[in-house]
PDB file of N, CA and C in Angstrom:
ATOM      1  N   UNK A   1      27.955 -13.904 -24.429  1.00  0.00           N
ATOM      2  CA  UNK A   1      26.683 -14.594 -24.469  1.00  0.00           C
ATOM      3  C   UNK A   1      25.812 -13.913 -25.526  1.00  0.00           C
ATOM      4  N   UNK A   2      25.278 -14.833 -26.536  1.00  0.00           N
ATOM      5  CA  UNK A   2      24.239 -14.531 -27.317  1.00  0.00           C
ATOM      6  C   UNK A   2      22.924 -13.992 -26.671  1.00  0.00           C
ATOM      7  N   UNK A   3      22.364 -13.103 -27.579  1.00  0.00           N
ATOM      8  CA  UNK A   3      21.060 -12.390 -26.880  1.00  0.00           C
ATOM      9  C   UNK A   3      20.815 -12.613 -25.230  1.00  0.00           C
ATOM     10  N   UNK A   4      21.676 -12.242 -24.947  1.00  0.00           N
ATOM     11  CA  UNK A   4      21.470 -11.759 -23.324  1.00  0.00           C
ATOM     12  C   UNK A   4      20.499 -10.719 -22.652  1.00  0.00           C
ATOM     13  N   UNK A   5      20.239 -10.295 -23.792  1.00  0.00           N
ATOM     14  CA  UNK A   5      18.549  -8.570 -23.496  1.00  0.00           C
ATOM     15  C   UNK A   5      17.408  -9.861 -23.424  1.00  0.00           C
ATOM     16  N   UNK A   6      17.153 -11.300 -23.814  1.00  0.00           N
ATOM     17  CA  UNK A   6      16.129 -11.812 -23.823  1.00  0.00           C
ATOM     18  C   UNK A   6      16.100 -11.961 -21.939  1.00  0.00           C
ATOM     19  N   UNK A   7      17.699 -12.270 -21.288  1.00  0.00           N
ATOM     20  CA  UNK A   7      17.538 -12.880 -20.316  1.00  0.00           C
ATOM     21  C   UNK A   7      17.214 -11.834 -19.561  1.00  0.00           C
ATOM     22  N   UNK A   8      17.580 -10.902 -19.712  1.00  0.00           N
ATOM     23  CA  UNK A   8      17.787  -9.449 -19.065  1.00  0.00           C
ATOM     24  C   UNK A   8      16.239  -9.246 -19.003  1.00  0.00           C
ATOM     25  N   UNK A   9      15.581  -9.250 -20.359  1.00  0.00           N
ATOM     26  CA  UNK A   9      14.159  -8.756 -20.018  1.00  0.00           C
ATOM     27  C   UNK A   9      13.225  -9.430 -19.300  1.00  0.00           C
ATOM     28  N   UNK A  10      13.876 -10.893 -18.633  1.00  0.00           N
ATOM     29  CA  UNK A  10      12.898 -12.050 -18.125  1.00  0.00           C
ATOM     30  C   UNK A  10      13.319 -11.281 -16.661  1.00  0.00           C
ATOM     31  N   UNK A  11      14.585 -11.065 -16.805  1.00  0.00           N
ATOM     32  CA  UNK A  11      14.896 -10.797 -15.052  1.00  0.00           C
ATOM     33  C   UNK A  11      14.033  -9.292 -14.404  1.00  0.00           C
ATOM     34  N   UNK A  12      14.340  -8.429 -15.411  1.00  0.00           N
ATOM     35  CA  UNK A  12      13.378  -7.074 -15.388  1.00  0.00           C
ATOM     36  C   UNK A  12      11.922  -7.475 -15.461  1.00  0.00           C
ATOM     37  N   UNK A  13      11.116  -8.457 -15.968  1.00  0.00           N
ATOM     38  CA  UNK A  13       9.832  -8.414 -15.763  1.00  0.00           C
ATOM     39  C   UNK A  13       9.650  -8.843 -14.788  1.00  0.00           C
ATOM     40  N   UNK A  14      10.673  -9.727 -14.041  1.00  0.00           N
ATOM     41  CA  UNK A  14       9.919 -10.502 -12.739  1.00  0.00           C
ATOM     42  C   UNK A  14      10.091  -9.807 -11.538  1.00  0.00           C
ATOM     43  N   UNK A  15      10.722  -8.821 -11.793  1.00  0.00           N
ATOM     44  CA  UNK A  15      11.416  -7.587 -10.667  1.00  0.00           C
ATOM     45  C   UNK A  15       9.832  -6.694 -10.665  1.00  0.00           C
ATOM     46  N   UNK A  16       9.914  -6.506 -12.017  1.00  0.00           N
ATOM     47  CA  UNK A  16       8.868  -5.522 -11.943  1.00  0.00           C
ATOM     48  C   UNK A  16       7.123  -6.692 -11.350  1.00  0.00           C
ATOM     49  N   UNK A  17       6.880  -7.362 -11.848  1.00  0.00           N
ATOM     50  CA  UNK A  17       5.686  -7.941 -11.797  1.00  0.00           C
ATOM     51  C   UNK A  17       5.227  -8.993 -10.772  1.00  0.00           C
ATOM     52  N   UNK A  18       6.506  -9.581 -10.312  1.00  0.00           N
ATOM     53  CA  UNK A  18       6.257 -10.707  -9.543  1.00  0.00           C
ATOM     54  C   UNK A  18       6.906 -10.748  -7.537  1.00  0.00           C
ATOM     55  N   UNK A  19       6.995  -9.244  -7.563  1.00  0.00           N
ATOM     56  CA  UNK A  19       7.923  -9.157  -6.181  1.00  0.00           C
ATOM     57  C   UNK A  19       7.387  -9.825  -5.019  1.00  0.00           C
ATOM     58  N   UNK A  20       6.124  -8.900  -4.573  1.00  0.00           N
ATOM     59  CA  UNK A  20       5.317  -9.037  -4.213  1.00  0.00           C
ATOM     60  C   UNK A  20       4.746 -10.619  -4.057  1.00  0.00           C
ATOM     61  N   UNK A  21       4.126 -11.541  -5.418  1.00  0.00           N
ATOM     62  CA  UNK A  21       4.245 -12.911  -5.197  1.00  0.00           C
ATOM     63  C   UNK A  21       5.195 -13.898  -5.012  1.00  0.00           C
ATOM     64  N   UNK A  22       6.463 -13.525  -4.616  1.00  0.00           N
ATOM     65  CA  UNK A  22       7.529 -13.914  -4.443  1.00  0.00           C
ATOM     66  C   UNK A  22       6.988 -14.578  -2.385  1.00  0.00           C
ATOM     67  N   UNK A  23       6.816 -13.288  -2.087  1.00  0.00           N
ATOM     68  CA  UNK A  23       6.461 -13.773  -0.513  1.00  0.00           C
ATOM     69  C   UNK A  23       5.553 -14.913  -0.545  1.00  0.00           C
ATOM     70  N   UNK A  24       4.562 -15.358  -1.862  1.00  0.00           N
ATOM     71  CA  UNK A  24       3.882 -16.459  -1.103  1.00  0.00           C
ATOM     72  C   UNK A  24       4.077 -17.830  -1.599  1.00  0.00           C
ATOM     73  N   UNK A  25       5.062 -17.797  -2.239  1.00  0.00           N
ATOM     74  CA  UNK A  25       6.483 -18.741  -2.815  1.00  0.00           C
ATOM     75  C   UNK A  25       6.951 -18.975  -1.425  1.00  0.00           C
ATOM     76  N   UNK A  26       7.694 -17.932  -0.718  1.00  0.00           N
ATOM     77  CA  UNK A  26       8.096 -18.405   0.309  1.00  0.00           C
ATOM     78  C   UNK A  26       7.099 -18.956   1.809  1.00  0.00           C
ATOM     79  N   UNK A  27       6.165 -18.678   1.540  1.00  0.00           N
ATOM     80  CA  UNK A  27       5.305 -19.310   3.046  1.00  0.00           C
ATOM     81  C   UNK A  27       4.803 -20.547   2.387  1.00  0.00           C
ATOM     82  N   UNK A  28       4.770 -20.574   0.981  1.00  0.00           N
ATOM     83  CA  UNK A  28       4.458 -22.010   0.612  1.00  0.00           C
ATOM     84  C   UNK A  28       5.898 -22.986   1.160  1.00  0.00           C
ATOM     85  N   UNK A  29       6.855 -22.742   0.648  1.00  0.00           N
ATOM     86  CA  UNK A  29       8.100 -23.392   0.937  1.00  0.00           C
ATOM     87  C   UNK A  29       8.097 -23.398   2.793  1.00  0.00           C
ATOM     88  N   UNK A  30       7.662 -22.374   3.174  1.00  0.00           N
ATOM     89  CA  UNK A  30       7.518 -22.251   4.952  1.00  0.00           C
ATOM     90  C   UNK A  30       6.437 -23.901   5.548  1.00  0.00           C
ATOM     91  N   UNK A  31       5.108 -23.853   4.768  1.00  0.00           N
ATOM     92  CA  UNK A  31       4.513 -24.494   5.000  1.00  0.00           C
ATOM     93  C   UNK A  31       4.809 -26.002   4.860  1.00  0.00           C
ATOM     94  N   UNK A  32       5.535 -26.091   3.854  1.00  0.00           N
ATOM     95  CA  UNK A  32       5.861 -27.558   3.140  1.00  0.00           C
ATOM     96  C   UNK A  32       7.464 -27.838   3.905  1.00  0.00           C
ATOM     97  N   UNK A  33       8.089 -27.087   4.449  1.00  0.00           N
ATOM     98  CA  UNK A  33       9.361 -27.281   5.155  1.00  0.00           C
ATOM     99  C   UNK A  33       8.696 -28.300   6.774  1.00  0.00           C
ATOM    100  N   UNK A  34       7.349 -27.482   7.321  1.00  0.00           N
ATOM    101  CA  UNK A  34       6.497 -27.640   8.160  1.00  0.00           C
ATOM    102  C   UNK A  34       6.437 -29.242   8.552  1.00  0.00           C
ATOM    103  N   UNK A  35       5.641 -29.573   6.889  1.00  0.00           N
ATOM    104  CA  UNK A  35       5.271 -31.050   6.659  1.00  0.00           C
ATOM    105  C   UNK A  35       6.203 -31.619   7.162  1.00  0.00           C
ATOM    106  N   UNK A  36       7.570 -31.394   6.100  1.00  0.00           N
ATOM    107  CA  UNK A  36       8.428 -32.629   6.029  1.00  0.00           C
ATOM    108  C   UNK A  36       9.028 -32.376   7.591  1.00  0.00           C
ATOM    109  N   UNK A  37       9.193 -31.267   7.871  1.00  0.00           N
ATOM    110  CA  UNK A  37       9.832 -31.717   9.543  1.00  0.00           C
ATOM    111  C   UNK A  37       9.150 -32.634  10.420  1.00  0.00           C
ATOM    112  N   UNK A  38       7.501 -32.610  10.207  1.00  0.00           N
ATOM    113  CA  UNK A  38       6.825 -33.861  11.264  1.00  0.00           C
ATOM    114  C   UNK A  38       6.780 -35.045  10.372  1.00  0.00           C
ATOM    115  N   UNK A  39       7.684 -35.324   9.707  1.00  0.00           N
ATOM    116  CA  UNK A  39       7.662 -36.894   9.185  1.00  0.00           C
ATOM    117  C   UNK A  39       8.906 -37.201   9.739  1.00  0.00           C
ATOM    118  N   UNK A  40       9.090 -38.306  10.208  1.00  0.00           N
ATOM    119  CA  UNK A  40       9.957 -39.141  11.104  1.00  0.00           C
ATOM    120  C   UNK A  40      11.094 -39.591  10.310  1.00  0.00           C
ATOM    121  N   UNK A  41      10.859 -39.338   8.769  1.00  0.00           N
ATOM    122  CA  UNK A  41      11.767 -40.324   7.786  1.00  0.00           C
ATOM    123  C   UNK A  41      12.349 -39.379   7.278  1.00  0.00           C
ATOM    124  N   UNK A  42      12.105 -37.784   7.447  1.00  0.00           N
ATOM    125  CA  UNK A  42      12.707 -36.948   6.730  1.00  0.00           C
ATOM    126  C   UNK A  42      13.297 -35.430   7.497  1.00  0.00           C
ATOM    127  N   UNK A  43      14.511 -35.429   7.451  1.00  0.00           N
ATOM    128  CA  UNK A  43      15.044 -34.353   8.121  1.00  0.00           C
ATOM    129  C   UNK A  43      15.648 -33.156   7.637  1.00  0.00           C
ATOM    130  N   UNK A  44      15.020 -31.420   8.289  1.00  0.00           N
ATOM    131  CA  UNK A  44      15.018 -30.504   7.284  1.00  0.00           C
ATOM    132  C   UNK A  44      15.463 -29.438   8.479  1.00  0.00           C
ATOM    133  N   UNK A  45      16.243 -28.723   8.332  1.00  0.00           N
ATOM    134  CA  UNK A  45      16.792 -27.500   9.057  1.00  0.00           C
ATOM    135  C   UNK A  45      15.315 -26.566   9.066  1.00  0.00           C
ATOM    136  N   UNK A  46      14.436 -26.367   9.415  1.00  0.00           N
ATOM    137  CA  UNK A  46      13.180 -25.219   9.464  1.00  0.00           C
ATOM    138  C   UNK A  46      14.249 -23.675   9.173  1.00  0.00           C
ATOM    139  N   UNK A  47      14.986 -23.748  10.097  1.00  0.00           N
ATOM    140  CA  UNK A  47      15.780 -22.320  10.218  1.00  0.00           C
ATOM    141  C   UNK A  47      16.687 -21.829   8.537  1.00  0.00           C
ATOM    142  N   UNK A  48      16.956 -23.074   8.057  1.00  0.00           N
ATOM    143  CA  UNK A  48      17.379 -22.454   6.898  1.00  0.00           C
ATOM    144  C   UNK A  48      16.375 -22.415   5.512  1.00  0.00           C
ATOM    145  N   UNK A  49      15.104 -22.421   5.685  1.00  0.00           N
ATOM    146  CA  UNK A  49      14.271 -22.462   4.723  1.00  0.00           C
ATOM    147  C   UNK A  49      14.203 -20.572   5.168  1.00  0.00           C
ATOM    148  N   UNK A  50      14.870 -19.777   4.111  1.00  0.00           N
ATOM    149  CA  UNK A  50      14.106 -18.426   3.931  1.00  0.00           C
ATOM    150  C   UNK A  50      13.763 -18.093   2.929  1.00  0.00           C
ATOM    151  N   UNK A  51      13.849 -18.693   1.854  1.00  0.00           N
ATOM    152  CA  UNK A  51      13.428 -17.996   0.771  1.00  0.00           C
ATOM    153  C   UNK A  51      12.249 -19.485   0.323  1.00  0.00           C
ATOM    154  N   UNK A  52      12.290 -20.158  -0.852  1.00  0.00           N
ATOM    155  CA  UNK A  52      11.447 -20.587  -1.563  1.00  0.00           C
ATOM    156  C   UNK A  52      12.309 -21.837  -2.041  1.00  0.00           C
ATOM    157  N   UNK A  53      13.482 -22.041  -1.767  1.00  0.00           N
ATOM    158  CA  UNK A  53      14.101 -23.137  -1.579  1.00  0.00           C
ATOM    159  C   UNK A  53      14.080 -24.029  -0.638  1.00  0.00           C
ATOM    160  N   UNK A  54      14.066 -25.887  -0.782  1.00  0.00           N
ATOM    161  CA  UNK A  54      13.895 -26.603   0.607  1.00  0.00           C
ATOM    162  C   UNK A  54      15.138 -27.488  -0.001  1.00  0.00           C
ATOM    163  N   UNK A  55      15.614 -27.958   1.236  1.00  0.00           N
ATOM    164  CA  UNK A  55      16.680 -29.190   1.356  1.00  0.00           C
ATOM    165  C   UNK A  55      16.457 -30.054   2.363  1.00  0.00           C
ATOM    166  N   UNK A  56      16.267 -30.853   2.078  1.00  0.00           N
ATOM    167  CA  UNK A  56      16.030 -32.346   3.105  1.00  0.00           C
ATOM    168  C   UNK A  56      16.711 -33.273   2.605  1.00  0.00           C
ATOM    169  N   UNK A  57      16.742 -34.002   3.887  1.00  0.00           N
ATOM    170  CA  UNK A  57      17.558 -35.584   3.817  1.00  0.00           C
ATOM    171  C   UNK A  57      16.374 -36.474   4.001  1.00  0.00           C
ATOM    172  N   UNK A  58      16.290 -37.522   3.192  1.00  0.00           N
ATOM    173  CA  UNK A  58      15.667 -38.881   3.576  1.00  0.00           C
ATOM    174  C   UNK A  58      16.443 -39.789   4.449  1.00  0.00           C
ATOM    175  N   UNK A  59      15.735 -40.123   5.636  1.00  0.00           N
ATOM    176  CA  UNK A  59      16.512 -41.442   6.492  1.00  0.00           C
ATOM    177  C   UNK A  59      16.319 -42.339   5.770  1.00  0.00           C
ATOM    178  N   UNK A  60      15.276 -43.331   5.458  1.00  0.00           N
ATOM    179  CA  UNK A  60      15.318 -44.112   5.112  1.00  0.00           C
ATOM    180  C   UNK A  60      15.462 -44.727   3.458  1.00  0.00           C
ATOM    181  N   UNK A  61      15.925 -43.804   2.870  1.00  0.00           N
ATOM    182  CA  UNK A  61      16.152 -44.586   1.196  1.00  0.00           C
ATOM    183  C   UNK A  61      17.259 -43.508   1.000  1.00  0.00           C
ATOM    184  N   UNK A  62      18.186 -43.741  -0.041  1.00  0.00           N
ATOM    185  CA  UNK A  62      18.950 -42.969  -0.914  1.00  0.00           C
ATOM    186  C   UNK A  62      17.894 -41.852  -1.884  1.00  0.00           C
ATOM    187  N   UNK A  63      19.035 -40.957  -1.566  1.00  0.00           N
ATOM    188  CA  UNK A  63      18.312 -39.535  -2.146  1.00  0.00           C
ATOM    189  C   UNK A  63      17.718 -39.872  -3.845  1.00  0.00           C
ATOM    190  N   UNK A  64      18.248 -40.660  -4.408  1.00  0.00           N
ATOM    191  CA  UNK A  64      18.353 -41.041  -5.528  1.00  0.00           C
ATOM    192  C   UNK A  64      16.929 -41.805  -5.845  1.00  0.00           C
ATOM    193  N   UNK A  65      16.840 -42.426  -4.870  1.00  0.00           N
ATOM    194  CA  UNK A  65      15.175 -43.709  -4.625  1.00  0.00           C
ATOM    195  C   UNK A  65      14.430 -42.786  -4.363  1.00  0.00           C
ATOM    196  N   UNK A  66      14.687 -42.121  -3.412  1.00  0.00           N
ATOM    197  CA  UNK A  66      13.666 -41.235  -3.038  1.00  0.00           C
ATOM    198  C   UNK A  66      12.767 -40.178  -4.356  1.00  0.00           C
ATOM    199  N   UNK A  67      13.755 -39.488  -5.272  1.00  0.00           N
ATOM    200  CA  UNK A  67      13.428 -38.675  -6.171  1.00  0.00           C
ATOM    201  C   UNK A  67      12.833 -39.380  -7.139  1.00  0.00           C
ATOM    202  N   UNK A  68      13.203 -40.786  -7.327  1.00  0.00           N
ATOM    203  CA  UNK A  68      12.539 -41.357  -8.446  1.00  0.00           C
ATOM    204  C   UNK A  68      10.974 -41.915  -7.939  1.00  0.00           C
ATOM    205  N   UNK A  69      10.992 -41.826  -6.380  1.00  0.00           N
ATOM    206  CA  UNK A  69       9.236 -42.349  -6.128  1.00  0.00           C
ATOM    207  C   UNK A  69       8.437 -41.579  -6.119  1.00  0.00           C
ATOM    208  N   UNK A  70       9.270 -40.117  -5.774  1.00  0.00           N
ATOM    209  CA  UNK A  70       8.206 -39.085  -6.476  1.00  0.00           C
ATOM    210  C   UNK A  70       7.486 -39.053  -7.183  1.00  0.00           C
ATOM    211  N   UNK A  71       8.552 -38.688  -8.325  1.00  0.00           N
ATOM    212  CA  UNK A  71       8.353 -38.440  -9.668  1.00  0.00           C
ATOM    213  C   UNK A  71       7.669 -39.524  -9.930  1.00  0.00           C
ATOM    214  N   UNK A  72       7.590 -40.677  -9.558  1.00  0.00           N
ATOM    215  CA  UNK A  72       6.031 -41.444 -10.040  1.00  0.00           C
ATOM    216  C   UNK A  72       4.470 -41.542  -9.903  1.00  0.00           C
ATOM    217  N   UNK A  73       5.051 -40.451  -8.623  1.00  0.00           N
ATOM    218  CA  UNK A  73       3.851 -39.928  -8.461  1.00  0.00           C
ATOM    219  C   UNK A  73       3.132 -38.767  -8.784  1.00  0.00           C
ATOM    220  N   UNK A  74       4.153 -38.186  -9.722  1.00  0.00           N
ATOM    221  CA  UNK A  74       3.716 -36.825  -9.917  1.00  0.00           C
ATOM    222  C   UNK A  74       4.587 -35.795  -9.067  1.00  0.00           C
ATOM    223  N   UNK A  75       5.599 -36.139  -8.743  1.00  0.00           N
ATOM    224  CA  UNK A  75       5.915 -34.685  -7.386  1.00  0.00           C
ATOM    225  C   UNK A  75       7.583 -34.853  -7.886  1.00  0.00           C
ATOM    226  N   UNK A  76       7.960 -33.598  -8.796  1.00  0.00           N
ATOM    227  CA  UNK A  76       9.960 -33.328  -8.905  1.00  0.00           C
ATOM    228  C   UNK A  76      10.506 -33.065  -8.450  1.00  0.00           C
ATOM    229  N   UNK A  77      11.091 -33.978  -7.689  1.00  0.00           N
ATOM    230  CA  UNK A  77      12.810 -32.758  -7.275  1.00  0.00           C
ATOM    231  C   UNK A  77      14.244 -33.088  -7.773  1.00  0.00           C
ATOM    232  N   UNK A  78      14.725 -32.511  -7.469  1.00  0.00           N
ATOM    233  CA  UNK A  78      16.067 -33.093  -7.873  1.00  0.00           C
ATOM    234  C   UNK A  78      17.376 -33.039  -6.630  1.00  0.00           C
ATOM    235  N   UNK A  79      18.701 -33.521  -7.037  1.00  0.00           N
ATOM    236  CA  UNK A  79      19.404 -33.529  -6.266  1.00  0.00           C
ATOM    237  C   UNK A  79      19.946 -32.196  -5.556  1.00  0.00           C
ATOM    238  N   UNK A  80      20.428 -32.048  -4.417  1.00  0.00           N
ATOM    239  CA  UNK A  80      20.774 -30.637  -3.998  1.00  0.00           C
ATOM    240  C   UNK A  80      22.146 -31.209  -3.817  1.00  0.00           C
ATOM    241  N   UNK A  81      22.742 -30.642  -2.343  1.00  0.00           N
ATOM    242  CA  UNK A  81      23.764 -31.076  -1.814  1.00  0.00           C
ATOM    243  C   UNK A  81      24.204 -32.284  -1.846  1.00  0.00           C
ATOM    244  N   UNK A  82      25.181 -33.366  -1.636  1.00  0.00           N
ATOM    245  CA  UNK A  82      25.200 -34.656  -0.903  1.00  0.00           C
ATOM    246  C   UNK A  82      24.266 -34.881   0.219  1.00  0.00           C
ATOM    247  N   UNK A  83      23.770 -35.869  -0.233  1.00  0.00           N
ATOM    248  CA  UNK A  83      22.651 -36.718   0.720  1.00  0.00           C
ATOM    249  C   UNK A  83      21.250 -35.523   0.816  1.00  0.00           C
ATOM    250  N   UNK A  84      21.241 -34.523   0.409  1.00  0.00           N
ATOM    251  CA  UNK A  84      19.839 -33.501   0.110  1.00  0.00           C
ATOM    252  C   UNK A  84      19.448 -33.566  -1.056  1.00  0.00           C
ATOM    253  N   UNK A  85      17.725 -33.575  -1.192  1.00  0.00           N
ATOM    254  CA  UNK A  85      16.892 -33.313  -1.816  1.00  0.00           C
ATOM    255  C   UNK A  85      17.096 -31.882  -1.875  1.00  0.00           C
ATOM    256  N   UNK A  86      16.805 -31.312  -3.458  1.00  0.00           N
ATOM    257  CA  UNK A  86      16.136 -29.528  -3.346  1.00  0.00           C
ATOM    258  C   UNK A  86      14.449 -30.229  -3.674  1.00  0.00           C
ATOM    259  N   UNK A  87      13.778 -28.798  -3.394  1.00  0.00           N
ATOM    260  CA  UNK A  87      12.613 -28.874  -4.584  1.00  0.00           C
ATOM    261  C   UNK A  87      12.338 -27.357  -4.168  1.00  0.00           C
ATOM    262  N   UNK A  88      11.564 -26.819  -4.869  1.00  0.00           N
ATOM    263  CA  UNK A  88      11.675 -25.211  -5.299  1.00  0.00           C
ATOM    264  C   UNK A  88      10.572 -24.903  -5.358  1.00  0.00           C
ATOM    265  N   UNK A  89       9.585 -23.901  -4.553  1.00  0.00           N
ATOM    266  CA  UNK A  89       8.512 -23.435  -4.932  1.00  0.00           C
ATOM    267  C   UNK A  89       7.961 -22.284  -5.819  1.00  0.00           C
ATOM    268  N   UNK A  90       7.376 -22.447  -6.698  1.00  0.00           N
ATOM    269  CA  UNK A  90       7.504 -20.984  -7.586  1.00  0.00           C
ATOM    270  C   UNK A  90       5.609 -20.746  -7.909  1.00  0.00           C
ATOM    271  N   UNK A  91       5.770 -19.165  -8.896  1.00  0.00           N
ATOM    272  CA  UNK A  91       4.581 -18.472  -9.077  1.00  0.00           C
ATOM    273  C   UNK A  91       3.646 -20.023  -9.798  1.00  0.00           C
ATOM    274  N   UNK A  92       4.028 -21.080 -10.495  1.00  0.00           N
ATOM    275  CA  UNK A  92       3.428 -21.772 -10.935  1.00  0.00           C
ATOM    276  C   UNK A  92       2.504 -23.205  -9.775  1.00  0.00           C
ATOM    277  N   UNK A  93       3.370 -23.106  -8.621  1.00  0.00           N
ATOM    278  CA  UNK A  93       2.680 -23.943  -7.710  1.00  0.00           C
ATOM    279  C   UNK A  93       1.925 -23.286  -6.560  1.00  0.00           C
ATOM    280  N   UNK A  94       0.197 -23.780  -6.801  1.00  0.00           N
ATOM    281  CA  UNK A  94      -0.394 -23.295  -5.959  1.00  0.00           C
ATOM    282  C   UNK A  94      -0.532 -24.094  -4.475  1.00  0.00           C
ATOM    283  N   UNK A  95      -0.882 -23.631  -3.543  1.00  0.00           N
ATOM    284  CA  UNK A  95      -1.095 -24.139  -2.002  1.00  0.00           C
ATOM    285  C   UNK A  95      -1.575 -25.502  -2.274  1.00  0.00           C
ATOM    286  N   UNK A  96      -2.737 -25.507  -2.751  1.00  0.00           N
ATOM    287  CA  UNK A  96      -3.113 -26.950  -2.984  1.00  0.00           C
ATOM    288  C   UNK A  96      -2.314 -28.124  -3.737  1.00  0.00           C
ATOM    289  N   UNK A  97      -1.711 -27.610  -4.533  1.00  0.00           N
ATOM    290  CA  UNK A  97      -0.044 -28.482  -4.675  1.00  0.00           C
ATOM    291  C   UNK A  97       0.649 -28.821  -3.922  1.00  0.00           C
ATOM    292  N   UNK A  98       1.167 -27.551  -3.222  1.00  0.00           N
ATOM    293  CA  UNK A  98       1.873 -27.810  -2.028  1.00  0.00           C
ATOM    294  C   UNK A  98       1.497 -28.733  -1.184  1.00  0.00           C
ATOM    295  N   UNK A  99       0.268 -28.699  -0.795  1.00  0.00           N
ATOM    296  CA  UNK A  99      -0.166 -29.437   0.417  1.00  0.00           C
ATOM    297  C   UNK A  99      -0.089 -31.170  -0.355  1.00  0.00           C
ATOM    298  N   UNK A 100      -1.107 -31.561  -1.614  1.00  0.00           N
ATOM    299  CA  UNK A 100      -0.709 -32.695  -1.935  1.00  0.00           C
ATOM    300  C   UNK A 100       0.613 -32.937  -2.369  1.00  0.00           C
ATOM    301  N   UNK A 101       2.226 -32.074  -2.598  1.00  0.00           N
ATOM    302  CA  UNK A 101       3.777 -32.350  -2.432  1.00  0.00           C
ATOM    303  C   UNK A 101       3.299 -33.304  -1.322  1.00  0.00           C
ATOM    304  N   UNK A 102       3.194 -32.334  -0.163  1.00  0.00           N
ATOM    305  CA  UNK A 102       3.611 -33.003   1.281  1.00  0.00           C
ATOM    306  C   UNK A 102       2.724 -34.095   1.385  1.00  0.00           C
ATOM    307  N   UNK A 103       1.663 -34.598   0.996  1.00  0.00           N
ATOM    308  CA  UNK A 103       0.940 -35.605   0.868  1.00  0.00           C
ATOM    309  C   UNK A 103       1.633 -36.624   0.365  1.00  0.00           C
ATOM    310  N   UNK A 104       2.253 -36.608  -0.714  1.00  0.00           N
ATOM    311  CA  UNK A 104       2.944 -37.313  -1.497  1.00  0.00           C
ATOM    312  C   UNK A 104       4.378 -37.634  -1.028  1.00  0.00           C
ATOM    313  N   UNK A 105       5.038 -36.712  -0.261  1.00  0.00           N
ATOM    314  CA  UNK A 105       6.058 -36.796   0.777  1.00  0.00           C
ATOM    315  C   UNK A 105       5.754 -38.198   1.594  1.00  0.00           C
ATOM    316  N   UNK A 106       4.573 -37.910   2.460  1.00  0.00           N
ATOM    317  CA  UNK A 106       4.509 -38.834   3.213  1.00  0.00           C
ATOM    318  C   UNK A 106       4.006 -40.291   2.859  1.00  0.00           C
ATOM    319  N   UNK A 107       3.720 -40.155   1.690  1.00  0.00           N
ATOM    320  CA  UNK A 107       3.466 -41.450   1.151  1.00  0.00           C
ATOM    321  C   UNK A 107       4.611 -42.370   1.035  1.00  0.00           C
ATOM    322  N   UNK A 108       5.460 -41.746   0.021  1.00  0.00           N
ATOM    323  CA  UNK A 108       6.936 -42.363  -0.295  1.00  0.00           C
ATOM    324  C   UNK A 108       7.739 -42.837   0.953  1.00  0.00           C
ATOM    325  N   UNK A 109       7.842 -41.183   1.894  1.00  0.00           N
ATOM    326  CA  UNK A 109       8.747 -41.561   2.939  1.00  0.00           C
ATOM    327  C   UNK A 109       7.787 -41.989   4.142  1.00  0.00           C
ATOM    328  N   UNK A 110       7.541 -43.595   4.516  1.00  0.00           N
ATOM    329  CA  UNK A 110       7.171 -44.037   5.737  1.00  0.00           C
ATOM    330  C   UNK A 110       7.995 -44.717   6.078  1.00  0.00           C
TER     331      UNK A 110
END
């Protein structure tokens, strides 16, 4: 692999700088796992959300419909597993994102 010290130094700064905000990556992903479990149209293991990763299933549309009504609204995810949604919380999304995600969750999925 070509210049691999660039990737190396992204992985070393975020070790060094971002550990710490890493935990509120994950209570955001805690909180927004929250949402989608009390929506009726969307089903999410709570127990396997530990880090800052989510996977859900939509009942009612293909994972495929589903990602594209998002994204019209402003909200990305992409495909995970068969029949799962991912979407990923990071240092760039704040709470108030989060909360309008899950806003926007429940819009799409009724």
């Amino acid at each position: 692999m070509r210049q691999s010290g660039i990737l190396a130094a992204a992985g070393l700064f975020a070790l060094q700088n971002n550990r710490e905000r890493l935990v509120e990556d994950h209570l955001n992903a805690k909180y927004l796992a929250g949402r989608i479990s009390a929506n009726p149209n969307l089903e999410i293991n709570l127990e396997s959300v530990q880090t800052n990763i989510l996977l859900f299933t939509p009942k009612t549309v293909l994972v495929e419909e589903g990602i594209l009504r998002c994204k019209e609204k402003g909200l990305l995810f992409s495909v995970g597993k068969v029949n799962l949604i991912r979407g990923i919380t990071h240092l760039d999304v704040s709470m108030n994102q989060i909360e309008k995600a899950a806003d926007i969750l429940d819009e799409v999925f009724i």
